[in-house]
Protein backbone atom coordinates (compact mmCIF):
# COMPACT_ATOMS: atom_id res chain seq x y z
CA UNK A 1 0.00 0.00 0.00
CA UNK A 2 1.09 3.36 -0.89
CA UNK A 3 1.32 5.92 2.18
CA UNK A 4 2.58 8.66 0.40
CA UNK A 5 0.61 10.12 -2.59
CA UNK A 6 1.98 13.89 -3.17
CA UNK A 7 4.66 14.90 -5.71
CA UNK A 8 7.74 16.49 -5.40
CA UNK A 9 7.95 20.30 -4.86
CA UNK A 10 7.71 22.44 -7.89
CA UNK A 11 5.59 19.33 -9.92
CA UNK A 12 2.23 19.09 -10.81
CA UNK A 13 -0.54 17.03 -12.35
CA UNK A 14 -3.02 18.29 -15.08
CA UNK A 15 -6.72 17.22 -14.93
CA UNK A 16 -8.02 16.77 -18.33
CA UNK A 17 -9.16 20.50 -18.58
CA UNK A 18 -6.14 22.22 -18.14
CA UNK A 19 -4.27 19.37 -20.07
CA UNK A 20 -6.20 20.26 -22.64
CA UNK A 21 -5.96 24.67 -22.32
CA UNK A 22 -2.76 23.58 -22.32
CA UNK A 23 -2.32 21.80 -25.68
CA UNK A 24 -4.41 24.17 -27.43
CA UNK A 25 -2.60 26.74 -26.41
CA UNK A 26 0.74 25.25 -27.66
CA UNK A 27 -0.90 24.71 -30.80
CA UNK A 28 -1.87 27.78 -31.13
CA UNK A 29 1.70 29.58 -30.71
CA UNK A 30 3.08 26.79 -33.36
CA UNK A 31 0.63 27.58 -35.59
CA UNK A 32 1.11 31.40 -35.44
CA UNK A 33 5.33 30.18 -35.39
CA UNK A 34 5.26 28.64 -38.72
CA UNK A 35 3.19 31.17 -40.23
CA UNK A 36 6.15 33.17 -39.81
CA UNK A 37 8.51 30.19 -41.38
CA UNK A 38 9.81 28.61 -38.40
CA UNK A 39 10.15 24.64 -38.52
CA UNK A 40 9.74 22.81 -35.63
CA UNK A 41 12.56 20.72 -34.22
CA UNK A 42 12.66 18.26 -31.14
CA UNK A 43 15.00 17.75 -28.61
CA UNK A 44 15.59 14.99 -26.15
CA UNK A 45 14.29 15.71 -22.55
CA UNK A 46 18.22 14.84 -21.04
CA UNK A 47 21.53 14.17 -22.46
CA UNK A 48 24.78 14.39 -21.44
CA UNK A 49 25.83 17.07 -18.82
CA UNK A 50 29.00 18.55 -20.34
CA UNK A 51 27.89 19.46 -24.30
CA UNK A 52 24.68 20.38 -22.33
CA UNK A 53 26.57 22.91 -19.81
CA UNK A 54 28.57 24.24 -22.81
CA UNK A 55 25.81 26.03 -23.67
CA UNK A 56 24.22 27.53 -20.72
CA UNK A 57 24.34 30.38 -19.01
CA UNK A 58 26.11 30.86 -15.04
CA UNK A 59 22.26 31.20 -14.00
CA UNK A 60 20.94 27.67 -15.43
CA UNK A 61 24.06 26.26 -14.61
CA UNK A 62 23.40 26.15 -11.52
CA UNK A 63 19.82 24.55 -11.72
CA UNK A 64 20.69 21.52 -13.60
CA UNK A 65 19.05 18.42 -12.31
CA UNK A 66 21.94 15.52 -12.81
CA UNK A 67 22.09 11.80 -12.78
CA UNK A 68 24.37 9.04 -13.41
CA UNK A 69 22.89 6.94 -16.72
CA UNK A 70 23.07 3.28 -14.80
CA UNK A 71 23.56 1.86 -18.40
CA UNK A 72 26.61 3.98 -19.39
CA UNK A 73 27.89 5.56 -15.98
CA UNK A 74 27.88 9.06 -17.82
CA UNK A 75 25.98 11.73 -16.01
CA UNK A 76 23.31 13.07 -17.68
CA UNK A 77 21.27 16.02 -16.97
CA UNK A 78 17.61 16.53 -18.12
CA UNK A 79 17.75 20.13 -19.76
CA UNK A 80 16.58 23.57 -17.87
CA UNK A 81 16.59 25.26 -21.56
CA UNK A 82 15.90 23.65 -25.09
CA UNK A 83 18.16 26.65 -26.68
CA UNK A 84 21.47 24.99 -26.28
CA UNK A 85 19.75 21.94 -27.83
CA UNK A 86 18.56 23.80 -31.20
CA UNK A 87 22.69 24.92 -30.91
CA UNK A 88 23.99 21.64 -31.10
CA UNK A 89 21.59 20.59 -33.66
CA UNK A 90 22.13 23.46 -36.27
CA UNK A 91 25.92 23.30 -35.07
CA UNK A 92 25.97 19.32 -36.00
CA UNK A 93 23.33 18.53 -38.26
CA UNK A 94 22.09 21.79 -39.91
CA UNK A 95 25.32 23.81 -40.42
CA UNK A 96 25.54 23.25 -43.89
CA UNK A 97 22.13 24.48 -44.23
CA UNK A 98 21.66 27.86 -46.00
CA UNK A 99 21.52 30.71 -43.76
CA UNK A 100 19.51 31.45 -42.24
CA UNK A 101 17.38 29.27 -40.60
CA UNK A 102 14.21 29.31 -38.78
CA UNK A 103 13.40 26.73 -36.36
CA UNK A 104 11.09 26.94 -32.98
CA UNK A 105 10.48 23.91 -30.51
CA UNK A 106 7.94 23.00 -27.65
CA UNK A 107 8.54 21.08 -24.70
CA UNK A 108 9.52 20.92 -21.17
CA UNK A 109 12.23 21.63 -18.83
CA UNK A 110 13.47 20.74 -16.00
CA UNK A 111 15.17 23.38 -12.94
CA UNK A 112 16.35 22.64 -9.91
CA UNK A 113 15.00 25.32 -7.25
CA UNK A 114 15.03 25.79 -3.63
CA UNK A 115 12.03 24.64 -2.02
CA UNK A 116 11.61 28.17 -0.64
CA UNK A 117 12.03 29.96 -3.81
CA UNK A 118 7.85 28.74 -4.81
CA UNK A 119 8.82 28.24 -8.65
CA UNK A 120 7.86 25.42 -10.70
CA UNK A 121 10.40 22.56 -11.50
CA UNK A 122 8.52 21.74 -14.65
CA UNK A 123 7.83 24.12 -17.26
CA UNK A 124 6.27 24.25 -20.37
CA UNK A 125 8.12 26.10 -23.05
CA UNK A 126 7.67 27.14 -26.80
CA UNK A 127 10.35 29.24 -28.42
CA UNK A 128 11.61 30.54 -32.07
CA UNK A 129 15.33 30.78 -33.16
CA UNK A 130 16.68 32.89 -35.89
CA UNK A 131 19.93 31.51 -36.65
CA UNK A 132 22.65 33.17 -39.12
CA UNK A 133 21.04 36.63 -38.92
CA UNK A 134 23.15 39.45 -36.96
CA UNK A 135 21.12 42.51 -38.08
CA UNK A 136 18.39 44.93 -36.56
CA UNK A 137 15.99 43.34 -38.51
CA UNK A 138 16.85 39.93 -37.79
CA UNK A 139 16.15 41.00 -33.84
CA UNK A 140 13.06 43.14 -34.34
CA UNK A 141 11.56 39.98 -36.39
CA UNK A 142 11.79 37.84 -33.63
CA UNK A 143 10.83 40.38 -30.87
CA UNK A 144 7.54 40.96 -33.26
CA UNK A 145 6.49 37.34 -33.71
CA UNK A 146 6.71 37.10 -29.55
CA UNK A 147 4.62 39.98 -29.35
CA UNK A 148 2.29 39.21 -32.39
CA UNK A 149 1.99 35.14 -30.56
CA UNK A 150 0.78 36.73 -27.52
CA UNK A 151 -1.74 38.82 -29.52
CA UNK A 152 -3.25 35.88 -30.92
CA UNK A 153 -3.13 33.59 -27.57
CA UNK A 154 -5.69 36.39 -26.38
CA UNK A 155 -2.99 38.44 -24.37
CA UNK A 156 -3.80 41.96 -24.18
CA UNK A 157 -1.93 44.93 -22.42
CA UNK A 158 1.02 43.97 -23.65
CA UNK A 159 4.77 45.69 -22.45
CA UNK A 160 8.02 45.42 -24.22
CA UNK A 161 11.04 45.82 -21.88
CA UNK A 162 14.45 46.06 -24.04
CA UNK A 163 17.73 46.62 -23.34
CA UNK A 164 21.43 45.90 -24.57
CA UNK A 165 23.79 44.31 -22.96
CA UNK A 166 26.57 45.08 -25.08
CA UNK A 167 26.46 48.38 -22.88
CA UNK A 168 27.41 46.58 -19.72
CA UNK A 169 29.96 44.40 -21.45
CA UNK A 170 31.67 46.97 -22.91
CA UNK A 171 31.39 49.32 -19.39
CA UNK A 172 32.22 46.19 -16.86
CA UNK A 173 35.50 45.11 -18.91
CA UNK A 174 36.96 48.37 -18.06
CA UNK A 175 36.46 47.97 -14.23
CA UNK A 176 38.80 45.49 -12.82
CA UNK A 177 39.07 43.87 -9.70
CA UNK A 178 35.51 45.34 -8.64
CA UNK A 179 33.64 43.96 -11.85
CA UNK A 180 31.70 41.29 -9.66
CA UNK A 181 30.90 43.93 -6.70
CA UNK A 182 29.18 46.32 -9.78
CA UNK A 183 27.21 43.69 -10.89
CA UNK A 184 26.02 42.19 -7.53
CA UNK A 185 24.35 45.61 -7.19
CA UNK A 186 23.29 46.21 -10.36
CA UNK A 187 21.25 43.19 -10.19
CA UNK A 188 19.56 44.06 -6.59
CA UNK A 189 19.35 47.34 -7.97
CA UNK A 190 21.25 48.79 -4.82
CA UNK A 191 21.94 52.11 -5.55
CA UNK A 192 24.09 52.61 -2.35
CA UNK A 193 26.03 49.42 -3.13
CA UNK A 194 26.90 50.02 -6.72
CA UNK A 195 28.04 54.09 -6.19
CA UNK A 196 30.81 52.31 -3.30
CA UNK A 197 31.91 49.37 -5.74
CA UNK A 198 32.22 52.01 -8.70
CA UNK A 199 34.25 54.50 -6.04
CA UNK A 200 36.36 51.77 -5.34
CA UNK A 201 36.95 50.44 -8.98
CA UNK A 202 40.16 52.14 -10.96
CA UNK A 203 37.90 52.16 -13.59
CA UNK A 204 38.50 55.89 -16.05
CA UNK A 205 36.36 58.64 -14.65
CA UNK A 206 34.24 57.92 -18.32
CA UNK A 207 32.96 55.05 -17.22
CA UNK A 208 32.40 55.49 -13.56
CA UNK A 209 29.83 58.25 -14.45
CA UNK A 210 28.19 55.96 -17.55
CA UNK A 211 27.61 52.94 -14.49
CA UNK A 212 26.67 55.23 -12.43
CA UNK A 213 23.73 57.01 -14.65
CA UNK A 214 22.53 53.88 -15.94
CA UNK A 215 19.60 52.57 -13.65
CA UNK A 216 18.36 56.13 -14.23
CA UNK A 217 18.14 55.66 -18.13
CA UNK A 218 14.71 53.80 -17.59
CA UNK A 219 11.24 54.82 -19.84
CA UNK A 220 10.38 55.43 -22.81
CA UNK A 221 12.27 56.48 -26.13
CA UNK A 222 13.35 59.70 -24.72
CA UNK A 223 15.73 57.40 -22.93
CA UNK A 224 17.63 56.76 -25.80
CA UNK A 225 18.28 60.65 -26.59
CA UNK A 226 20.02 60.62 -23.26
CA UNK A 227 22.35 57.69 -23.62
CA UNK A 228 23.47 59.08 -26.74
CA UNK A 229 25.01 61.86 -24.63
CA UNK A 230 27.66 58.64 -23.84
CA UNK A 231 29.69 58.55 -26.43
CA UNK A 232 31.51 55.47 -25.59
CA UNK A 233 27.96 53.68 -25.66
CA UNK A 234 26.78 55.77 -28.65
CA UNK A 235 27.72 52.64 -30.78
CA UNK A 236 24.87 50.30 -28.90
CA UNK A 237 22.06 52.78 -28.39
CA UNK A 238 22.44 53.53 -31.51
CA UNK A 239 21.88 49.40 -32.85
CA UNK A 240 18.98 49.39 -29.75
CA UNK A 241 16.93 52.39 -31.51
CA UNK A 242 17.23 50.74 -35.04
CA UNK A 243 15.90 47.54 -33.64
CA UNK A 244 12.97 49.41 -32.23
CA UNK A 245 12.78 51.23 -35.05
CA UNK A 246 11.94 48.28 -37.36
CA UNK A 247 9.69 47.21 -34.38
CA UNK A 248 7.49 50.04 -35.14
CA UNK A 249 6.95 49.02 -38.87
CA UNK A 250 5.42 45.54 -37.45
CA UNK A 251 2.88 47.71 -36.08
CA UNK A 252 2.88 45.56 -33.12
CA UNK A 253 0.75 46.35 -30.56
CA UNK A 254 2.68 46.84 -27.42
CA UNK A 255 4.15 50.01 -25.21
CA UNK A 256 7.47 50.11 -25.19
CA UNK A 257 10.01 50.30 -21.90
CA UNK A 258 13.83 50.88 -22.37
CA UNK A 259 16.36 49.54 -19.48
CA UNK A 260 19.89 50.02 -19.68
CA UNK A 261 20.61 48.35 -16.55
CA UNK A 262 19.12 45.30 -17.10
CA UNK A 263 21.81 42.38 -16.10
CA UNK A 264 19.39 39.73 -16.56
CA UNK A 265 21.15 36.79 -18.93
CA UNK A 266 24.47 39.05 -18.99
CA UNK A 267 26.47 36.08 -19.62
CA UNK A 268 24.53 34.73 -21.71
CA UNK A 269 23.45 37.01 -24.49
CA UNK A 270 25.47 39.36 -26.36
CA UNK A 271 23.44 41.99 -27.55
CA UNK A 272 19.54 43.07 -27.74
CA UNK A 273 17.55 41.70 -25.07
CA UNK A 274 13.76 41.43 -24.34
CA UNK A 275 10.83 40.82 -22.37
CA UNK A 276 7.61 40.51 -22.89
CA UNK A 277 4.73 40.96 -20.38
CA UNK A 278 1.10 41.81 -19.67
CA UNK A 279 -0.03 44.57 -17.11
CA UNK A 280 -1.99 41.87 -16.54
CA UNK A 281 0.26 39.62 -15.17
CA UNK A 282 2.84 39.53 -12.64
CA UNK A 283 5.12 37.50 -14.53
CA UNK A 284 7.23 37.86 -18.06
CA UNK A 285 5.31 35.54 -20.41
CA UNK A 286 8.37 35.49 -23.14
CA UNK A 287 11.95 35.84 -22.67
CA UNK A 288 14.72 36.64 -25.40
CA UNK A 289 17.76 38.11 -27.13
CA UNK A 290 20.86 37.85 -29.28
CA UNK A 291 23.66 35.17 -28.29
CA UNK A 292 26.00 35.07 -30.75
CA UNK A 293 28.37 33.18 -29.34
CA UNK A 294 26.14 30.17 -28.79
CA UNK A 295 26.50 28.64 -31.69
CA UNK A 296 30.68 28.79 -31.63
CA UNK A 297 30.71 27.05 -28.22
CA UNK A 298 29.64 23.98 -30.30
CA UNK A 299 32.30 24.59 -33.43
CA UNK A 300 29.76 26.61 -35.62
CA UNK A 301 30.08 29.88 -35.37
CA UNK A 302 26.96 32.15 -36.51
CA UNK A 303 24.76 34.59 -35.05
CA UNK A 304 21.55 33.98 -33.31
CA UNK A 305 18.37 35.17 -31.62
CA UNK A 306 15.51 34.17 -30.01
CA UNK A 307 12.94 33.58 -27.11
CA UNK A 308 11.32 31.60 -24.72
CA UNK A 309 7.27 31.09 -23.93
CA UNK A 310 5.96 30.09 -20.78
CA UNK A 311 3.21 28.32 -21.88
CA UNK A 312 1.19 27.61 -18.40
CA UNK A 313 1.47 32.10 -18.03
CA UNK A 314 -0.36 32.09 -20.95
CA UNK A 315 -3.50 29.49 -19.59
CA UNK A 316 -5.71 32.16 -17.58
CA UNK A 317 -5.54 34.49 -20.21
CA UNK A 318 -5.68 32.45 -23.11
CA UNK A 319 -9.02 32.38 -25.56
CA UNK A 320 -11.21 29.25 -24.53
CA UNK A 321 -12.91 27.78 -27.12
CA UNK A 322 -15.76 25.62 -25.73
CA UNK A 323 -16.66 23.46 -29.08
CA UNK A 324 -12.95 22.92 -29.53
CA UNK A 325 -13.08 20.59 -25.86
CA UNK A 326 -16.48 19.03 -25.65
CA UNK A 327 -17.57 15.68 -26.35
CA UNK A 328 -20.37 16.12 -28.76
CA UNK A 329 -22.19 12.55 -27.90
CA UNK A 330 -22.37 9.79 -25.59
CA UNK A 331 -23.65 6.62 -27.32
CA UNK A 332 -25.43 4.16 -25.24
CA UNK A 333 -26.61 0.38 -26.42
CA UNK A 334 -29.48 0.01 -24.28
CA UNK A 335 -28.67 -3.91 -24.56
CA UNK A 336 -25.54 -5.87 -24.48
CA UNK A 337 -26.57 -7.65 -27.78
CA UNK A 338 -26.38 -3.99 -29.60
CA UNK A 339 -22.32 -3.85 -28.69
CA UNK A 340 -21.75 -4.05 -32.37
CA UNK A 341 -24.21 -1.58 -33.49
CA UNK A 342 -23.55 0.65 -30.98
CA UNK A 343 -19.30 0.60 -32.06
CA UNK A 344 -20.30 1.10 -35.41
CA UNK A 345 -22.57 4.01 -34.51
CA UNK A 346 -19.74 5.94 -32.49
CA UNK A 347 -16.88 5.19 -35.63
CA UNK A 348 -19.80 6.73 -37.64
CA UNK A 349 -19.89 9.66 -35.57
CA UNK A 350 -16.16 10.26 -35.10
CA UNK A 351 -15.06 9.66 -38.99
CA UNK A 352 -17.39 12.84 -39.59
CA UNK A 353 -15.64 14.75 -37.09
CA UNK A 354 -17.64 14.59 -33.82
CA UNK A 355 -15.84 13.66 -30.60
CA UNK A 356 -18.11 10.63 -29.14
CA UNK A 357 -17.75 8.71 -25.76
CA UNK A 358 -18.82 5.12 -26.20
CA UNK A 359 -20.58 3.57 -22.96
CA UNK A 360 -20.73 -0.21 -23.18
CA UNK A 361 -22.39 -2.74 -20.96
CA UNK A 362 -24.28 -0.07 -18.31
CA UNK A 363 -26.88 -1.18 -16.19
CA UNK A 364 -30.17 0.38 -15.98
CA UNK A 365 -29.12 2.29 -12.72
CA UNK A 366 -25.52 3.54 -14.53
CA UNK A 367 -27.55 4.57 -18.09
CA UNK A 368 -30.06 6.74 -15.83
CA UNK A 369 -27.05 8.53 -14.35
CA UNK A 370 -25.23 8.96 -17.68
CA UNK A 371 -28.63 10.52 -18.90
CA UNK A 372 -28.92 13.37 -15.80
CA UNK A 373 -25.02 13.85 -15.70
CA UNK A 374 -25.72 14.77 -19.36
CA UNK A 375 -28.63 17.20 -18.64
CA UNK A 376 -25.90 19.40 -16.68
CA UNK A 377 -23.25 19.15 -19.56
CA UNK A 378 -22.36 20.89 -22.77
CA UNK A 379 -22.95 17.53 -24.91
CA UNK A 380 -25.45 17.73 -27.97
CA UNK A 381 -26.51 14.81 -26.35
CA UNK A 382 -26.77 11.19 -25.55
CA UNK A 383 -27.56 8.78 -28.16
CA UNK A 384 -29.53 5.80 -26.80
CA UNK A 385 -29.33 2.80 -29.17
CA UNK A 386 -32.53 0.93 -28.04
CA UNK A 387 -33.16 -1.44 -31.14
CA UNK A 388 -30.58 -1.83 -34.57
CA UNK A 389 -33.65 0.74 -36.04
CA UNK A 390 -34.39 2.69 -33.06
CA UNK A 391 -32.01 5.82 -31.70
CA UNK A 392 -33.23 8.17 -29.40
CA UNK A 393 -31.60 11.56 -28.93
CA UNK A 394 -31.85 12.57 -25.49
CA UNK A 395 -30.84 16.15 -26.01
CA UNK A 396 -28.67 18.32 -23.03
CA UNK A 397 -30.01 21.71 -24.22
CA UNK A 398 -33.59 21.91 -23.85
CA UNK A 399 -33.45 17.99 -22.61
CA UNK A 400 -36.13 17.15 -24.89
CA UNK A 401 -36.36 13.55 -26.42
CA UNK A 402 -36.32 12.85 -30.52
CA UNK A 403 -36.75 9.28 -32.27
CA UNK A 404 -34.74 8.53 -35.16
CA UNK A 405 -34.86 5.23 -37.06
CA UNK A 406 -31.26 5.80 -38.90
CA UNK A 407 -27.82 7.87 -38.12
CA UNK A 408 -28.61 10.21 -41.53
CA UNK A 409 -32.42 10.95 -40.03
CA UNK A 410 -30.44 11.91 -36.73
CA UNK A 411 -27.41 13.92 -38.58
CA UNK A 412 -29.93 15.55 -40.48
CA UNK A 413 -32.85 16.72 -37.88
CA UNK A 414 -31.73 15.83 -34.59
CA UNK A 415 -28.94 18.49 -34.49
């Protein structure tokens, strides 16, 4: 006997009705993905730890979930991010492929997290990559399709947050021994913290005052008319605002926000980053940017962008489409001896495109209950198979009850 019937933190099970929100709404971005051209790869949910790592960033590095393979003795890791998967693949298998390429994915992954921290393990992701592109319009495409994915998932309100990291890069090179203290407050946003570590760095008096103005260069476009006024960043606002620029002839729905301190992914990416949200949701729903030097880690070099869905921030938004998820009938053979009708019946019903539950072998008792659980349902109906020439329609709408001595009579007037 079992004793102990919850999961593991940070997992979850999904009743058939959010299962199925959930599908639909993965279908849905896919769809809207290859309308733009983007091909749909898989990836294996683990694989082995080092060409895996290779490709990560410090911040997912740390929440890989390892184990030894007992068949090889090789550790394995199951993936936190399918990205460095799509890598490999156009790095190994696609890289004589002509440039460039579109490809997206859906699937999930795995991240370790401290029970504390309240996020999910298990996540369900859909992304694009645009692979062999390096230009503005290469990274206004992609942040266009997130944006135009969320329209159609029924997201409204939506906020663009950009940035660049190549400004950081280029600032933190030039700061020494005090690099790590800058960014530590940079990414609490710890205003006191970051003027000390920039006092203390022997960084040029240039780029002391750029650090220091930069969590103030936060808004809207008029943002970008002040960071121009840094001339030794001149060279990345200057990529940001043609990015956005390009943006605007999408005609994408969205308001637009403009960080220059963001530090999110710093490692990671390498040049125009993203996020996408709702002011109706806490949480980003996509996640993105250029990493260029991805692809190189695995002998290929190229450039790349992309993003990241999370699909379950999408569910309690997302359009519902009721006929798309009910069961149009329930067939019941009032006798055992009508088995074979009654299979034939429900085929019937499901080669012309109706979704059909077959109940076989109910007892009088079980068939009455079927009936009122219908009455209180979104079903057309039940269909009661009483003789091989008798059906009776036992509708859920208006609960009335119609004879029919064929399927076609049914089909045709029951409906």
């Amino acid at each position: 006997m079992i004793n102990r019937l919850s999961l593991p933190q940070g997992v979850k099970d999904y009743t058939p009705e959010k299962a199925e929100e959930l599908r639909r709404t993965e279908e849905g971005l896919l769809e809207e993905f290859a309308r733009w051209g983007y091909r749909k790869v898989i990836t294996p949910l683990f694989e082995y730890l080092d060409p895996l790592s290779i490709g990560l960033g410090d911040e997912l590095k740390s929440k890989v979930m390892k184990f030894v393979d007992p068949s090889s003795g090789d550790v394995v890791a199951l993936r936190p991010d399918i990205t460095p998967q799509v890598g490999r693949i156009v790095a190994t298998q696609l890289k004589d492929h002509t440039a460039p390429l579109r490809l997206c994915y859906n699937g999930r992954v795995v991240r370790f997290e401290e029970k504390s921290s309240g996020k999910e393990r298990e996540i369900f992701q859909a992304g694009c990559e645009l692979v062999g592109l390096g230009s503005a319009e290469a990274d206004a495409e992609i942040i266009a399709l997130g944006i135009k994915s969320l329209g159609k998932s029924g997201i409204k309100n939506i906020v663009l947050d950009i940035g660049h990291t190549g400004i950081l890069r280029h600032l933190l090179a030039q700061t020494g021994d005090h690099r790590k203290d800058i960014e530590d407050a940079l990414k609490k946003k710890d205003q006191e913290a970051l003027s000390l570590a920039i006092k203390k760095s022997r960084a040029a008096k240039p780029v002391k005052d750029a650090i220091s103005v930069l969590p103030s260069l936060f808004g809207g476009m008029e943002v970008l008319k002040e960071a121009k006024k840094i001339r030794s960043i001149n060279k990345y606002v200057v990529e940001l605002e043609n990015v956005i620029s390009v943006i605007g002839d999408y005609q994408s729905d969205c308001d637009i926000n403009i960080d220059l301190a963001e530090i999110r992914g710093f490692n990671y990416y390498t040049g125009v980053t993203f996020e996408i949200l709702s002011r109706d949701i806490q949480s980003p729903l996509v996640r993105g940017g250029r990493y260029d030097e991805l692809m190189g880690k695995y002998g290929h070099d190229a450039p790349a962008t992309g993003f990241a869905v999370d699909v379950e921030s999408l569910l309690s938004q997302h359009r519902r489409d009721g006929e798309n998820n009910q069961i149009h009938f329930v067939v019941i053979p009032k006798k055992p001896g009508l088995r074979r009708e009654a299979i034939r019946l429900a085929e019937w019903l499901r080669s012309s495109g109706f979704k059909v539950v077959l109940d076989l072998n109910l007892d009088k008792a079980q068939m009455e209950l079927r009936i009122k659980e219908n009455r209180a349902s979104n079903f057309y109906g039940v269909i009661l198979l009483e003789t091989p020439s008798k059906l009776k329609l036992i509708e859920s709408r208006r609960g009335a009850c119609k004879e029919f001595s064929n399927l076609e009579e049914l089909l045709k007037g029951g409906i």
